[in-house]
C-alpha atoms as a PDB file:
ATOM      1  CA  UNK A   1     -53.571 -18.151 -13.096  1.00  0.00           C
ATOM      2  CA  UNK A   2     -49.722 -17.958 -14.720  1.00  0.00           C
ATOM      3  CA  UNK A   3     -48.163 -14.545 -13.787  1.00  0.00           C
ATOM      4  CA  UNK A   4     -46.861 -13.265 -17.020  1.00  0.00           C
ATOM      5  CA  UNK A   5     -42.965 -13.097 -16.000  1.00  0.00           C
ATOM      6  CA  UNK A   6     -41.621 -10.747 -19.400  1.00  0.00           C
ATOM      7  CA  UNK A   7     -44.116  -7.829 -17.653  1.00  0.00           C
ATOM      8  CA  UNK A   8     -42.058  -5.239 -16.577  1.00  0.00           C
ATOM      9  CA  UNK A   9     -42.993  -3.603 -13.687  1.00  0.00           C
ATOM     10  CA  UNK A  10     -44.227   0.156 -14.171  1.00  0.00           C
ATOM     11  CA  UNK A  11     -42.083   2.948 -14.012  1.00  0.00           C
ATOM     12  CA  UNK A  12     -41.461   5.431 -10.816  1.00  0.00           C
ATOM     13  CA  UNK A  13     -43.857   8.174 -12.008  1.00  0.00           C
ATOM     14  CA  UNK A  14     -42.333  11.754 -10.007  1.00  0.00           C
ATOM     15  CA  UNK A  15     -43.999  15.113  -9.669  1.00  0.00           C
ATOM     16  CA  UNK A  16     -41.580  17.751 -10.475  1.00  0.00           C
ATOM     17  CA  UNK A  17     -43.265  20.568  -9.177  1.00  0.00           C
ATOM     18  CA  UNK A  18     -42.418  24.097 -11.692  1.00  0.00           C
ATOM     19  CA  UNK A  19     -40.787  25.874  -8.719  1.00  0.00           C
ATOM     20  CA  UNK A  20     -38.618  23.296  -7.914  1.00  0.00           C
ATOM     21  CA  UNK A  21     -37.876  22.297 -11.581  1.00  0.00           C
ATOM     22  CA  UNK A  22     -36.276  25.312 -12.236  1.00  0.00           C
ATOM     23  CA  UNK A  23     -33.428  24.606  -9.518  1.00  0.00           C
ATOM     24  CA  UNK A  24     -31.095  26.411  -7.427  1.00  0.00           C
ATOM     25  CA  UNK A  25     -27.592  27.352  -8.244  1.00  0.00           C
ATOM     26  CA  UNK A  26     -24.717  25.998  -6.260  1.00  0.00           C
ATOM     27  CA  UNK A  27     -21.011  25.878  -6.654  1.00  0.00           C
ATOM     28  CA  UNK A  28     -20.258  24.439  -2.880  1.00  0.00           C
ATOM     29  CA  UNK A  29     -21.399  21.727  -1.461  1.00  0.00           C
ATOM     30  CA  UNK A  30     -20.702  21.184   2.000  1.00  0.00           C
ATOM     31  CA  UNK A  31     -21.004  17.458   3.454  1.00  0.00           C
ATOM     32  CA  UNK A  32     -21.108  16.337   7.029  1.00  0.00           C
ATOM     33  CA  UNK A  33     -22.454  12.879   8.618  1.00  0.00           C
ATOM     34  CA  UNK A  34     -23.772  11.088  11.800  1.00  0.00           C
ATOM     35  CA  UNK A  35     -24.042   7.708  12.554  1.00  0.00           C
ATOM     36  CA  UNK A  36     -27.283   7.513  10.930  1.00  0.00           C
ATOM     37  CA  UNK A  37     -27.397  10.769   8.178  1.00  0.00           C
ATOM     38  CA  UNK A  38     -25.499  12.599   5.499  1.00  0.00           C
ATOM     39  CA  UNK A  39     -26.373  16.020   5.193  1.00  0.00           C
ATOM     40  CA  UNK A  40     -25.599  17.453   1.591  1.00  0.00           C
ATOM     41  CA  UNK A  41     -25.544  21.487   1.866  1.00  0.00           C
ATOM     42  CA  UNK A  42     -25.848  22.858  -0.986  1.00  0.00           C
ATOM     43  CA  UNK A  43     -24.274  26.703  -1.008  1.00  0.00           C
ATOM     44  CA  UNK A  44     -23.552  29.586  -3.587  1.00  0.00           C
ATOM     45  CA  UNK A  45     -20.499  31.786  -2.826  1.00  0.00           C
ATOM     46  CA  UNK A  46     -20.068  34.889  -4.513  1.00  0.00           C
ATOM     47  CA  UNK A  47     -18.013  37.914  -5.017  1.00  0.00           C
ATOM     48  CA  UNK A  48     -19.560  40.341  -2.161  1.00  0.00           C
ATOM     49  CA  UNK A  49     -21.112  38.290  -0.093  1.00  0.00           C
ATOM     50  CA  UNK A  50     -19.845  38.034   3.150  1.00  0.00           C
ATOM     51  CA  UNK A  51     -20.263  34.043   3.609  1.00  0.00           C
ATOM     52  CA  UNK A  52     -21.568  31.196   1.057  1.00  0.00           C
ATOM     53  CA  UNK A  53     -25.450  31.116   1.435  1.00  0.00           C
ATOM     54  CA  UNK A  54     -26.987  27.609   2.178  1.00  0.00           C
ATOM     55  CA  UNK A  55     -29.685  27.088  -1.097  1.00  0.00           C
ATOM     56  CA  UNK A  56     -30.718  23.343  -0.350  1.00  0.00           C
ATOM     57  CA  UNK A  57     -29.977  20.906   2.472  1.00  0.00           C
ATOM     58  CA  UNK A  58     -30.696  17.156   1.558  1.00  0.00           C
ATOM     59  CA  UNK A  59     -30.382  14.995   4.240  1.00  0.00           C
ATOM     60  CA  UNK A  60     -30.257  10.718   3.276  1.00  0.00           C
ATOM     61  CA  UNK A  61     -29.753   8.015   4.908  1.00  0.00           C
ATOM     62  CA  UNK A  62     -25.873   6.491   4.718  1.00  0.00           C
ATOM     63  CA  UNK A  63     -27.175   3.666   2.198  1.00  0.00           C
ATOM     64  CA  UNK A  64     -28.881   6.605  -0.132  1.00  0.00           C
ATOM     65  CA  UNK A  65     -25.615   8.438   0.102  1.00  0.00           C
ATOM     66  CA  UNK A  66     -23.925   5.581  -1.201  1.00  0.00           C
ATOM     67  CA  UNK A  67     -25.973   4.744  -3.905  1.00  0.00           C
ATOM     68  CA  UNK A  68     -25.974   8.949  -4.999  1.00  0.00           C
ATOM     69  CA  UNK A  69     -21.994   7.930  -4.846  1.00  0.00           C
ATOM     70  CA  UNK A  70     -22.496   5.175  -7.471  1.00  0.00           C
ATOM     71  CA  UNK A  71     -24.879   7.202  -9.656  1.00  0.00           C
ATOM     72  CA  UNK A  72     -23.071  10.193  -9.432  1.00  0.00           C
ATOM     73  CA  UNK A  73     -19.774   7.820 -10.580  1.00  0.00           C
ATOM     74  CA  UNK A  74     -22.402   6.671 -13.289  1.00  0.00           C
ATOM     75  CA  UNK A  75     -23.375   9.401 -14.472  1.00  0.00           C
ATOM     76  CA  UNK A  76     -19.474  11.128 -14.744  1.00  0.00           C
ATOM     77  CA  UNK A  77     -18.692   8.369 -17.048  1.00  0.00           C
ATOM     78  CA  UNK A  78     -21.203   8.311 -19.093  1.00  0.00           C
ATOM     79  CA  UNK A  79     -20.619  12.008 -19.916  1.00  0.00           C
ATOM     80  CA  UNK A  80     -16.741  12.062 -20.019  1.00  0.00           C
ATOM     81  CA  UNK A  81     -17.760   9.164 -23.203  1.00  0.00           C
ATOM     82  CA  UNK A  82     -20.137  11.451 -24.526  1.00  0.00           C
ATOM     83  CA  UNK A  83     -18.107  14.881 -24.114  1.00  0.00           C
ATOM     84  CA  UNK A  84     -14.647  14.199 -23.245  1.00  0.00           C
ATOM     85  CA  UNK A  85     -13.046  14.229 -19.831  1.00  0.00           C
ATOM     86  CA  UNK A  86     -13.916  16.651 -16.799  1.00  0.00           C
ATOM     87  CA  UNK A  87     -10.820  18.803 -15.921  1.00  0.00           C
ATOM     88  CA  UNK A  88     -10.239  20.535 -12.898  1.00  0.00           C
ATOM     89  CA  UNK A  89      -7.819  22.685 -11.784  1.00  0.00           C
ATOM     90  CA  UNK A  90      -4.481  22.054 -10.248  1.00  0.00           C
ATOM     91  CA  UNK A  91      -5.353  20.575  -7.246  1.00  0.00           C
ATOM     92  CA  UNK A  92      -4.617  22.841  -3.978  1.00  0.00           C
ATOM     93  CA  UNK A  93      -5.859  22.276  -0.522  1.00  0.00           C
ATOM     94  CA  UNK A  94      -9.230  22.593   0.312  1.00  0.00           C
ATOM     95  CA  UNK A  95     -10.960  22.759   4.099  1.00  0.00           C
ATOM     96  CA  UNK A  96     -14.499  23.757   2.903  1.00  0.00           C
ATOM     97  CA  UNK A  97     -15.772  21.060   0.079  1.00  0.00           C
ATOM     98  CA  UNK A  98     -13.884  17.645   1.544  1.00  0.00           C
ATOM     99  CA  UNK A  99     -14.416  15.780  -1.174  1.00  0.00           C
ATOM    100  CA  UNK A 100     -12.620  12.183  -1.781  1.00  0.00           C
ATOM    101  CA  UNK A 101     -11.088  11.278  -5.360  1.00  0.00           C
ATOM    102  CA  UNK A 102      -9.184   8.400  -5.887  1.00  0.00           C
ATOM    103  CA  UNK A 103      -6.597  10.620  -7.376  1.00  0.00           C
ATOM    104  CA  UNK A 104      -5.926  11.670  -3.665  1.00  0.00           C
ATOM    105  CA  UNK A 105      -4.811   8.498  -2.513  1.00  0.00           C
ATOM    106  CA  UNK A 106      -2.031   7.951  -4.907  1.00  0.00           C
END
């Protein structure tokens, strides 16, 4: 029997549950790593509250980190074709949210 080689394989199919669909606000995300994890913590600071709150921890291996990199770098693209490039503010140090840019380098 000839496997038919233009089949595509079937799609991921993912349960989205309605509670978790509806998401969780954050505007910090902290990032720290092992040898073997990166933990994502996703936090929401706001005016009169005493520290950010922690809403979602994700924690991924190093390889899944690095492919959420790419995607994320994906993804940025694709919507700075569609609706124009990202800006953010002046840049000014920052000890809670280390994030890397290439800008940062130059």
């Amino acid at each position: 029997m000839e496997e038919n080689k233009n089949q595509q394989p079937q799609g991921l199919q993912i349960e989205l549950k309605p509670e978790i669909g509806v998401g969780v606000y954050a505007n910090l995300a902290l990032i720290t790593h092992s040898s073997s994890d990166f933990i994502l913590d996703f936090t929401c600071m706001l005016p009169g509250l005493q520290q950010p709150q922690v809403r979602s921890r994700v924690v991924m291996a190093p390889e899944h980190a690095k492919r959420l990199l790419m995607a994320l770098n994906d993804n940025i693209q694709k919507y700075e074709q569609n609706f124009g490039k990202i800006q953010l503010p002046e840049q000014q140090p920052r000890t809670a949210t280390p994030f890397h840019t290439q800008d940062a380098e130059a």
